[in-house]
Protein backbone atom coordinates (compact mmCIF):
# COMPACT_ATOMS: atom_id res chain seq x y z
CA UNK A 1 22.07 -14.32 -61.67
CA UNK A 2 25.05 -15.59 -59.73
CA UNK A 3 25.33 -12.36 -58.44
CA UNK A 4 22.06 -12.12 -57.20
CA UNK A 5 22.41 -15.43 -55.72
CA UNK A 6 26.07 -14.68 -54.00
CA UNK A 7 24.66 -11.07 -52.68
CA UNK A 8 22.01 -13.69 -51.48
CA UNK A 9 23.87 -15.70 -49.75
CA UNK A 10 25.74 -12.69 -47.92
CA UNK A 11 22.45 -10.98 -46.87
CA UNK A 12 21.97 -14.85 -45.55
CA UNK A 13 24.83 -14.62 -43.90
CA UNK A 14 24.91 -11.38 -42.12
CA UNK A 15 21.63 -11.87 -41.31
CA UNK A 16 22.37 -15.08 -39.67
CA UNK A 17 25.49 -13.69 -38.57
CA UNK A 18 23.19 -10.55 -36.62
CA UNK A 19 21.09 -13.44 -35.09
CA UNK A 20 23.47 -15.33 -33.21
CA UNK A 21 25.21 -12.09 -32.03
CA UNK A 22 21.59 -11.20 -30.60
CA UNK A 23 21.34 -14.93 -29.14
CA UNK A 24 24.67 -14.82 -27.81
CA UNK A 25 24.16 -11.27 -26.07
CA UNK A 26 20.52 -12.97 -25.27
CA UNK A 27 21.95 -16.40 -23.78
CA UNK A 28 25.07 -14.23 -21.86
CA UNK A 29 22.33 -12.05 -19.77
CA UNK A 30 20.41 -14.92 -19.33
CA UNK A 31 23.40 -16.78 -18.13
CA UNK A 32 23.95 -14.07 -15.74
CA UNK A 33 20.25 -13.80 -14.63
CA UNK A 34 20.79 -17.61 -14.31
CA UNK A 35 23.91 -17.19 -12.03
CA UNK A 36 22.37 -14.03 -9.65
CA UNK A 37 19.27 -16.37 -9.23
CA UNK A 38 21.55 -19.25 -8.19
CA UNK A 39 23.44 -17.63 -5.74
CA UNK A 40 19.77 -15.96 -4.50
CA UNK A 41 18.47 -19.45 -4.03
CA UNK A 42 22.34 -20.50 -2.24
CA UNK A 43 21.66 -17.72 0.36
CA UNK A 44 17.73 -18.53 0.45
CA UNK A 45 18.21 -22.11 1.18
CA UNK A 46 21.50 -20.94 4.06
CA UNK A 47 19.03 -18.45 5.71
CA UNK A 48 16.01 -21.27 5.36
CA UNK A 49 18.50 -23.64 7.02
CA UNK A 50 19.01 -21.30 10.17
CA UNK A 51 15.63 -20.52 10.32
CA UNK A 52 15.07 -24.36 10.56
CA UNK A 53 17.22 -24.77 12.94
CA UNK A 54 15.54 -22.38 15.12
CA UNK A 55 12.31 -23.64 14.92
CA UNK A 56 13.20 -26.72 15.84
CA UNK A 57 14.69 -25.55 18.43
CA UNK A 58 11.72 -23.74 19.59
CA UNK A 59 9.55 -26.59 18.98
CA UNK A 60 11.56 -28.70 21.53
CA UNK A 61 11.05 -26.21 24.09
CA UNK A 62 7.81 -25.55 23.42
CA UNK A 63 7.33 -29.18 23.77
CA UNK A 64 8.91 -29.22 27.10
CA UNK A 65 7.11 -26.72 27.97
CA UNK A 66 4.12 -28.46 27.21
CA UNK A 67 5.07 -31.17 29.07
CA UNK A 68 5.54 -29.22 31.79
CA UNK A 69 2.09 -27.77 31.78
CA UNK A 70 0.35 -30.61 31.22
CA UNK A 71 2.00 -32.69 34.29
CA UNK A 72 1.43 -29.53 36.46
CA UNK A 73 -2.62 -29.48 34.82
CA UNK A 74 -2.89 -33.06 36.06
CA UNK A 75 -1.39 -32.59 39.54
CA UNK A 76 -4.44 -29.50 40.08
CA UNK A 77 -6.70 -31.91 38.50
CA UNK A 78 -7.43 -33.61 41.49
CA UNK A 79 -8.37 -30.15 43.41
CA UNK A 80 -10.72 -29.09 40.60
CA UNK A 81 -12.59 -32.45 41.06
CA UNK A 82 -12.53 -32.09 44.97
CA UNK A 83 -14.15 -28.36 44.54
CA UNK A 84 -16.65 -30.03 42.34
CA UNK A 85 -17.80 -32.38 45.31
CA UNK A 86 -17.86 -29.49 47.48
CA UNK A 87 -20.30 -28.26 45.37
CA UNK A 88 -22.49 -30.64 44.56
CA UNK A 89 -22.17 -31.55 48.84
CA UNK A 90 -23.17 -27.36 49.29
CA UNK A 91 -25.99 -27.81 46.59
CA UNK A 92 -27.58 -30.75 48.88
CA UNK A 93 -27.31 -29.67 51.60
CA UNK A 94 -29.04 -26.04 50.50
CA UNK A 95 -31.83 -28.24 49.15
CA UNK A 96 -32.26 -30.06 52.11
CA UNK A 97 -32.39 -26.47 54.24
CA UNK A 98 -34.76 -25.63 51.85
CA UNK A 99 -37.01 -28.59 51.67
CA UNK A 100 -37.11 -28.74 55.91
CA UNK A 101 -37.83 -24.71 55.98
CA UNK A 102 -40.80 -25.44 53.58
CA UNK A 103 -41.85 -28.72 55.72
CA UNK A 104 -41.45 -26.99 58.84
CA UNK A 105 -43.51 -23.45 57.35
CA UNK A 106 -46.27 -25.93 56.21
CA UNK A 107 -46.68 -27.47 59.85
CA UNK A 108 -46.40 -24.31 61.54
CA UNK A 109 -49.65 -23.48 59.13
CA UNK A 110 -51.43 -26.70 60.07
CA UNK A 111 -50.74 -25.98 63.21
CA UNK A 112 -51.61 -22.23 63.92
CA UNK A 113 -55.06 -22.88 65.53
CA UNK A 114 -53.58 -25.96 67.69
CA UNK A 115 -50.77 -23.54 68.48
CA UNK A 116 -53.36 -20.39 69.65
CA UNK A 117 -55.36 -22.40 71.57
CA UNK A 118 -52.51 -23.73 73.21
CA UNK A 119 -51.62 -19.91 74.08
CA UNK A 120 -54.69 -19.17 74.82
CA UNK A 121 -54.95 -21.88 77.48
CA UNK A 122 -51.43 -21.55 78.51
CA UNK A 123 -52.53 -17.98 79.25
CA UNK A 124 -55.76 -18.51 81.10
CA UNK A 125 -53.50 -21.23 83.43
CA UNK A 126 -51.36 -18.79 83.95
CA UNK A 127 -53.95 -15.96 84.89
CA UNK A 128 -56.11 -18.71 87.29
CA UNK A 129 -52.49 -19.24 88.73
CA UNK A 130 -52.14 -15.59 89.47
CA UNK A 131 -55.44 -15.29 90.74
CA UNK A 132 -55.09 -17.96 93.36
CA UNK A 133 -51.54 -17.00 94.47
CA UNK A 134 -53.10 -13.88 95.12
CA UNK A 135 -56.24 -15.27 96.65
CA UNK A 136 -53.62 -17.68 98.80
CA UNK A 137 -51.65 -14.20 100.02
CA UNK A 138 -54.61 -12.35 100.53
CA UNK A 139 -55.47 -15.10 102.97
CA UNK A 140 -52.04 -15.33 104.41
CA UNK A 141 -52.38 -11.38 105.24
CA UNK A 142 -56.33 -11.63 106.47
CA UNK A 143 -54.91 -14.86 108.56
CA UNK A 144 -51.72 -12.75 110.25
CA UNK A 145 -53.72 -9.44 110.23
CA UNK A 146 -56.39 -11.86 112.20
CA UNK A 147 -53.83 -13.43 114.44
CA UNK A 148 -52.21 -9.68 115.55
CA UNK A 149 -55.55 -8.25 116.63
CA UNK A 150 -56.52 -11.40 118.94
């Protein structure tokens, strides 16, 4: 029974043996995994860095530029509001045009028959005038035509 217990023991021992040979080829690729993904993070965190620096660097100029833009937007302000007035001036005055076009077009209406029978006497003054100029020269010419004969 001894023997059974020392061959025991050995199977034990090679089998524990066999084990940390695996763990030990197991913990030496891990180490390595370990030491690739350290130096991976050591160039992440280098290019990170100069991609930090660059954005700040682009933030200050975009800043700037904003800056920039906004003093230049507040300098044309001014115009914007000024083209404004001139609008609201233009959209006054256009309703005023229109409102004294419609008064005027509404008088002319009352007016029409005030306005022909101011025509039509305007005319008949004028044709009574005509008549009696020539009346008055057909005189003159009876009157000389009278005065040559005696």
């Amino acid at each position: 029974m001894i023997v059974i217990l020392y061959i025991g023991v050995l199977i034990a021992g090679i089998a524990l043996l066999v084990i940390a040979i695996s763990v030990s080829k197991t913990l030496k690729s891990t180490a390595q995994t370990m030491e690739e993904v350290s130096k991976s993070i050591e160039k992440v965190t280098v290019e990170v860095q100069g991609i930090s620096n660059q954005t700040e660097k682009l933030l200050d100029k975009t800043n700037d530029l904003l800056e920039d833009v906004n003093g230049k937007v507040g300098k044309v302000d001014p115009v914007f509001d000024a083209v404004g007035d001139i609008g609201t001036s233009l959209l006054g005055l256009s309703q005023s045009v229109r409102q004294l076009a419609t008064l005027a077009t509404n008088k002319v209406g009352e007016n029409e028959a005030r306005l022909a029978q101011a025509v039509s006497i305007s005319n008949s003054i004028l044709a009574f005038r005509d008549k009696f100029k020539a009346n008055k020269s057909a005189k003159q010419a009876a009157k000389e035509a009278h005065e040559e004969i005696f």
